[in-house]
Each structure stands twice: as C-alpha cells, then as structure tokens.
Protein backbone atom coordinates (compact mmCIF):
# COMPACT_ATOMS: atom_id res chain seq x y z
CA UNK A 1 84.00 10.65 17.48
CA UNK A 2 81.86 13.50 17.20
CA UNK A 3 78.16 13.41 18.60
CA UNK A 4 75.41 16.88 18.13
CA UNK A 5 71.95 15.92 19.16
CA UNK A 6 69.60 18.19 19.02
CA UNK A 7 71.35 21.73 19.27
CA UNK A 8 69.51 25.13 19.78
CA UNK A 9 70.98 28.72 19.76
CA UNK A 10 71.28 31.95 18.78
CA UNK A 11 71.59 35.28 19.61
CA UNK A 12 69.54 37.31 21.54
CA UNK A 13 66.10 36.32 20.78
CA UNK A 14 66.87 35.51 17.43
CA UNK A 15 67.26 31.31 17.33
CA UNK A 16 69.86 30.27 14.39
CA UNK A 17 70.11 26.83 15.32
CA UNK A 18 67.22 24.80 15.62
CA UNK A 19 67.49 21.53 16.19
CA UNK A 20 70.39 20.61 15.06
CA UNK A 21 71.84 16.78 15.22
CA UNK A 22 75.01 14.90 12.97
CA UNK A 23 77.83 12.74 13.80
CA UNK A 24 81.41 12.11 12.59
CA UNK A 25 83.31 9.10 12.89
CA UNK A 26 86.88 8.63 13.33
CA UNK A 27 89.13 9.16 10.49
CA UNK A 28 85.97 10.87 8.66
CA UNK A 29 85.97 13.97 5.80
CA UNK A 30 82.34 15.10 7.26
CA UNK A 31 81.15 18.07 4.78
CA UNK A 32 78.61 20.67 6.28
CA UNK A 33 77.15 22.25 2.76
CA UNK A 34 74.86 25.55 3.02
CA UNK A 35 74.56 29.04 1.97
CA UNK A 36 75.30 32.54 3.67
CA UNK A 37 73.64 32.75 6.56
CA UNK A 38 72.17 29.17 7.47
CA UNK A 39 74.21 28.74 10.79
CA UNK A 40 77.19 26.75 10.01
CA UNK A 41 79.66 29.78 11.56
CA UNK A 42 77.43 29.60 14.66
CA UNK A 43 77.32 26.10 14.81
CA UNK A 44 80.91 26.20 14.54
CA UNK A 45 81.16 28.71 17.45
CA UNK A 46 79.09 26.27 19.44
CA UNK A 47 80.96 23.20 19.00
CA UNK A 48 84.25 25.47 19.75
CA UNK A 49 82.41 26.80 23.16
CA UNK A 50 82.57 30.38 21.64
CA UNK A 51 78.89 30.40 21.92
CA UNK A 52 76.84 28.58 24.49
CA UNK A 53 73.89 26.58 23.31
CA UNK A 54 70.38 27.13 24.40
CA UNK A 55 69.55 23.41 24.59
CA UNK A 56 70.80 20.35 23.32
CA UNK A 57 74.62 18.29 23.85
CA UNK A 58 77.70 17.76 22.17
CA UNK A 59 79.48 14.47 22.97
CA UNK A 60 83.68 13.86 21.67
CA UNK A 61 84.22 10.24 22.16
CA UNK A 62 82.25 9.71 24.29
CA UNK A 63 82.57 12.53 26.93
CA UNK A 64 80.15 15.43 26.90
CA UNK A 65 81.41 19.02 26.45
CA UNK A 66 80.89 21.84 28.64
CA UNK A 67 78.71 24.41 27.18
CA UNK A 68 80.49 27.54 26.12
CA UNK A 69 83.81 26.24 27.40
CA UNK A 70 86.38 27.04 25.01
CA UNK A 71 89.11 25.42 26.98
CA UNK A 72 87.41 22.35 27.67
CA UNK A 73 86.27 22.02 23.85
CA UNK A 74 90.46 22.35 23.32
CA UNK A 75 91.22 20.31 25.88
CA UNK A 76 89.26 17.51 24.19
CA UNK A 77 91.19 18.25 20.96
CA UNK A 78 88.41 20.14 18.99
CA UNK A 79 90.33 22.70 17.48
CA UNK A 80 88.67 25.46 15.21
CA UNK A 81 90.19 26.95 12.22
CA UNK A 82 88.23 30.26 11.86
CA UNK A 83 86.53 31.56 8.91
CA UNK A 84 88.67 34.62 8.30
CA UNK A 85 91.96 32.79 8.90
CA UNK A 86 92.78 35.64 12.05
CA UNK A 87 96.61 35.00 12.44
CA UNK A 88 97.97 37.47 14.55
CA UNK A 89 99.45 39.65 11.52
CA UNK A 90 102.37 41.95 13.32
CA UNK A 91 103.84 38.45 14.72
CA UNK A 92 105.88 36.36 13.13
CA UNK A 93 105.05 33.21 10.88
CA UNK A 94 107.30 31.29 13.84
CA UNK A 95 105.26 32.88 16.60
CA UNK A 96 101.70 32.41 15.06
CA UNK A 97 102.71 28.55 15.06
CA UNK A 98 104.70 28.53 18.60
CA UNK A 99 100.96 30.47 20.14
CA UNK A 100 98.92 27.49 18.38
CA UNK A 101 100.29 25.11 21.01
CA UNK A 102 100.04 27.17 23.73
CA UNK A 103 97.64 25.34 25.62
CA UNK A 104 96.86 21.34 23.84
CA UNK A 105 100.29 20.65 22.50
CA UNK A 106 102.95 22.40 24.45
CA UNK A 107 105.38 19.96 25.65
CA UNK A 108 105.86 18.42 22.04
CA UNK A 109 105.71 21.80 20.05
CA UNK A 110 109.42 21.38 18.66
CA UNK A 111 108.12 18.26 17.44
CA UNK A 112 104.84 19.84 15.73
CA UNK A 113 106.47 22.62 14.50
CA UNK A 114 108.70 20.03 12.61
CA UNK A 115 105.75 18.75 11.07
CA UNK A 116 103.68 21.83 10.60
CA UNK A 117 107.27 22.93 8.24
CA UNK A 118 106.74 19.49 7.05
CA UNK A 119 103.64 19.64 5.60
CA UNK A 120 103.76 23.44 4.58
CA UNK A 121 107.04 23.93 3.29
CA UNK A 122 106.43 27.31 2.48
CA UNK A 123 106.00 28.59 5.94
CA UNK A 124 109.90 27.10 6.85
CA UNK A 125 110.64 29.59 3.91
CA UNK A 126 108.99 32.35 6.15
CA UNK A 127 109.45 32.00 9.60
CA UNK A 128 110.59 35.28 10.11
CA UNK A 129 108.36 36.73 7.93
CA UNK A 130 105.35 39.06 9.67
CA UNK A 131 102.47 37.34 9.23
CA UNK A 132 100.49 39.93 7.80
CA UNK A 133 102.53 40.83 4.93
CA UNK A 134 102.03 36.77 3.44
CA UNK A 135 99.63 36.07 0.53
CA UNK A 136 96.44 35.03 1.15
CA UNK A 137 97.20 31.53 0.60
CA UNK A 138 99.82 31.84 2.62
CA UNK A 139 98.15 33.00 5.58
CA UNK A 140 95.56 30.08 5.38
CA UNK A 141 98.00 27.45 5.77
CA UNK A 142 99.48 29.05 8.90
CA UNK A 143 95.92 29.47 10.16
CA UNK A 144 95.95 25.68 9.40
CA UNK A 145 99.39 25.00 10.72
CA UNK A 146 98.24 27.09 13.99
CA UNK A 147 95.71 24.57 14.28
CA UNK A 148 97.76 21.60 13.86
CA UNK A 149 100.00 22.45 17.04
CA UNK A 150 97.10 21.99 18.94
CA UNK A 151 97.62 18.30 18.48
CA UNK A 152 93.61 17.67 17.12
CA UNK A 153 91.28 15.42 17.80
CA UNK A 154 88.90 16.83 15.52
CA UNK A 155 89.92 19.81 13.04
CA UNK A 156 86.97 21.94 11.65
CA UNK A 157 87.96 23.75 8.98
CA UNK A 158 85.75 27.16 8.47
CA UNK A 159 85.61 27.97 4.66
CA UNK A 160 89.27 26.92 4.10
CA UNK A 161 89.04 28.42 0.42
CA UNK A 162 87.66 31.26 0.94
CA UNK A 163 89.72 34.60 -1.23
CA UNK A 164 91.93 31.92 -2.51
CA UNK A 165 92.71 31.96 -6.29
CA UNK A 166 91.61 28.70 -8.18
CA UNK A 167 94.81 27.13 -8.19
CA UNK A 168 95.44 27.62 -4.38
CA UNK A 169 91.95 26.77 -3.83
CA UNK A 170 92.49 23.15 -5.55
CA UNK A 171 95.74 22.74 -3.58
CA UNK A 172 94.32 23.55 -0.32
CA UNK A 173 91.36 20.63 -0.82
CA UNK A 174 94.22 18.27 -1.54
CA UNK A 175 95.92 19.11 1.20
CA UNK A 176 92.84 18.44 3.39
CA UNK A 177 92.61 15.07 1.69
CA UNK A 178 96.65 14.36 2.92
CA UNK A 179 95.89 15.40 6.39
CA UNK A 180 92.87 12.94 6.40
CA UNK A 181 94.70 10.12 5.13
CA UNK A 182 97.08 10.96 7.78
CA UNK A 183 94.38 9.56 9.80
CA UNK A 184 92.60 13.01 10.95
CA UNK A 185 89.35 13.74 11.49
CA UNK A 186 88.18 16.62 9.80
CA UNK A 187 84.73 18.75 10.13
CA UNK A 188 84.80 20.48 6.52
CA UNK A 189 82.14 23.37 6.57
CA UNK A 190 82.28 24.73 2.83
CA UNK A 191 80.38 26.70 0.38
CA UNK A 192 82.91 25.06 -2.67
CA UNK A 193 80.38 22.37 -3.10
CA UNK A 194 81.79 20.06 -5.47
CA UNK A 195 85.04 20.03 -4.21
CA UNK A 196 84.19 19.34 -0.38
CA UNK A 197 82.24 16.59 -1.85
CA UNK A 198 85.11 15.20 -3.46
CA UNK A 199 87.54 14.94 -0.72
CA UNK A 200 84.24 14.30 1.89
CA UNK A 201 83.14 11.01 2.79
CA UNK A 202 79.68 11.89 4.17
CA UNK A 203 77.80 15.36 4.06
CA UNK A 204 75.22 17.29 5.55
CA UNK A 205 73.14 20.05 4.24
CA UNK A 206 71.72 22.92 6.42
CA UNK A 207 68.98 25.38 5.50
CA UNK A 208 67.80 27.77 7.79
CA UNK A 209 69.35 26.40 10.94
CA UNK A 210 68.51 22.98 10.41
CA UNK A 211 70.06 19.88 8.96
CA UNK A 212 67.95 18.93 5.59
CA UNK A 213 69.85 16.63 3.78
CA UNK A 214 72.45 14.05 4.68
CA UNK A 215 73.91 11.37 2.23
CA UNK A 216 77.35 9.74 1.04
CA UNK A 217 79.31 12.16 -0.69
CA UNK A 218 78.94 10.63 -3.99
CA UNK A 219 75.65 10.48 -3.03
CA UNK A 220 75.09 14.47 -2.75
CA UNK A 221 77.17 14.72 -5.61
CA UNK A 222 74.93 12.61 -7.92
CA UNK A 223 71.54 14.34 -7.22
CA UNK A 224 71.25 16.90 -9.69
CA UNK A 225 67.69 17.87 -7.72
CA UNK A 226 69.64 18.37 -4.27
CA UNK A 227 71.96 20.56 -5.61
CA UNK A 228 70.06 22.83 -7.13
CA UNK A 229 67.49 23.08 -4.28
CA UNK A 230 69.93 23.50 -1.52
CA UNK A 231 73.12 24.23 -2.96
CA UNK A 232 72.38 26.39 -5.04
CA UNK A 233 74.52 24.92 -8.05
C-alpha cells in the first residue's frame, strides 16, 4: 500500500531524514520504533505533505504523492493523527468529528459519525461536551475518531499513548488492534515498545534519521541485543 524509497529532509540546513526507505502492506500493523528526536514526527510530516522532502518518493498504491501536498496526501486517504492529539478544544466533541470529514469523507459523514460513536462509545456520551474540558484519554480517541471520518486509506497514528495513564494506555493499543482487524491499515509510530510490538506485524527501527533495523514483530521483540541498543529497553 505504502511505498518510501529513499527520503531526505529537514529543516533548514539541518538534514533529519537521510535516506529513508520502508513499506506497508495492506491490512498491515507497521511499527516505526525510535527515540526522541530520530525523525519519526518529521517523517510523519512528510508522508502527510506538511513538510516537503528534499529528495526521494512516496508511492500509495501505486500512485506517487505530490511533495508537500497536504490535500493530495488526504485525498489518497493518508490521514495523520498528530502527536499532541490538537482537537480544536472550544468546539464541541460533535464538531471536532463533523470537521474530520470535511474534505475525504463528506457525503457519508452521518454514516461515519455512526461508527466513530460506534467504536468510541464514550464520545456519544459527550457530544456536546467542549472538547477541551475531556480527559486526556478522552481527547485521544476523538483525535482518533477525527481521523476516522476521513474515510482512511492508511491511518498513522503519532504516539497514540502518549500522557495516557496505564490502563488507558493498554486500552488504546487494543483498540488499534480492533481497527486493524477491521481491515485498516495502520502506520504505528511509538516509543511504548513492547506494546506496539504486540499489536504490530512488522517494525522498523530509526536512529538518527535512518532506518537501522527492520524485522517481524516477534522478531524485534525476541532480540534482547536490539532492544537494548536501539530501544533503549
């Protein structure tokens, strides 16, 4: 579904990426495993067209994306959950979700809203609420729900458990694993190493702006070595 061959960029003069190539099949948990400050959030913001590449190409099924065209990357159904959740706080839990099919999605977004509810019951409970004033688990699964009424293709999911408390953190990861086995394809860029691996069919590590490692998800979990080299566990 998803090819990267070769990517370069940064900012300024200052390169992040450097060189970067993976791939993600369809119907794929694809981890992307790294500390602060490899490149995964700018590799993200490439992939979205928030960021235009230096060199290199990005290919969904098939067709090649525009550099640093967000609407084309949307268009294609590659739809980025940020890092950060940022839901529009003083709106409404209803209009966060009605603005994430805006653009991709809008003639069926009574539909998606009925299975955005679906999936996250607790938002139906809310859908007056102010979106701001929600828990922090809360406001993830809108920022995922958002994302859903985009109808996508390909979901990357920026540091879904990030600020979460343990319990929410282990729900959120098993939601992931339902909306895979709904049949979507999911970019899962993670510091929560052991759990991405669980839920993740395939991973790849960066360090430094470059993939170093790529494996099976068991195998990434089962090297004791890798882990503690680049993941730091």
């Amino acid at each position: 579904m998803l090819e990267v061959r070769d990517l370069h960029a940064g900012y300024g003069r200052v390169e992040v990426l450097r060189g970067v190539s993976l791939d993600l099949a369809a119907g794929e948990i694809v981890a992307l495993l790294g500390a602060n400050g490899v490149g995964k959030t700018t590799f993200n913001g490439v992939l979205s067209g928030l960021l235009k590449p230096w060199s290199g190409g990005i290919a969904l099924e098939g067709a090649p994306l525009p550099a640093g065209d967000t609407k084309a990357a949307l268009d294609a159904g590659l739809v980025l959950v940020p890092e950060g959740r940022h839901i529009f706080p003083n709106l409404t839990v209803r209009e966060n979700l009605w603005l994430g099919g805006y653009r991709r999605g809008r003639a069926n977004r009574a539909r998606n809203l009925d299975h955005v509810l679906d999936t996250f019951p607790r938002l139906a409970e809310r859908l007056a609420q102010r979106a701001g004033t929600m828990s922090g688990g809360e406001q993830q699964m809108l920022a995922i729900g958002r994302g859903l009424m985009a109808e996508p293709r390909l979901l990357i999911l920026d540091e879904p458990s990030l600020g979460l408390s343990p319990i929410l953190v282990e729900e959120m990861f098993a939601l992931i694993g339902r909306l895979n086995a709904d049949g979507l394809t999911i970019l899962l860029v993670e510091q929560n190493v052991h759990l991405t691996l669980e839920v993740a069919h395939r991973g790849f590590v960066m360090e430094n702006g470059a993939i170093t490692v790529t494996g099976s998800a068991p195998e990434l979990l089962a090297d004791p070595d890798l882990q503690r080299s680049y993941l730091g566990v």
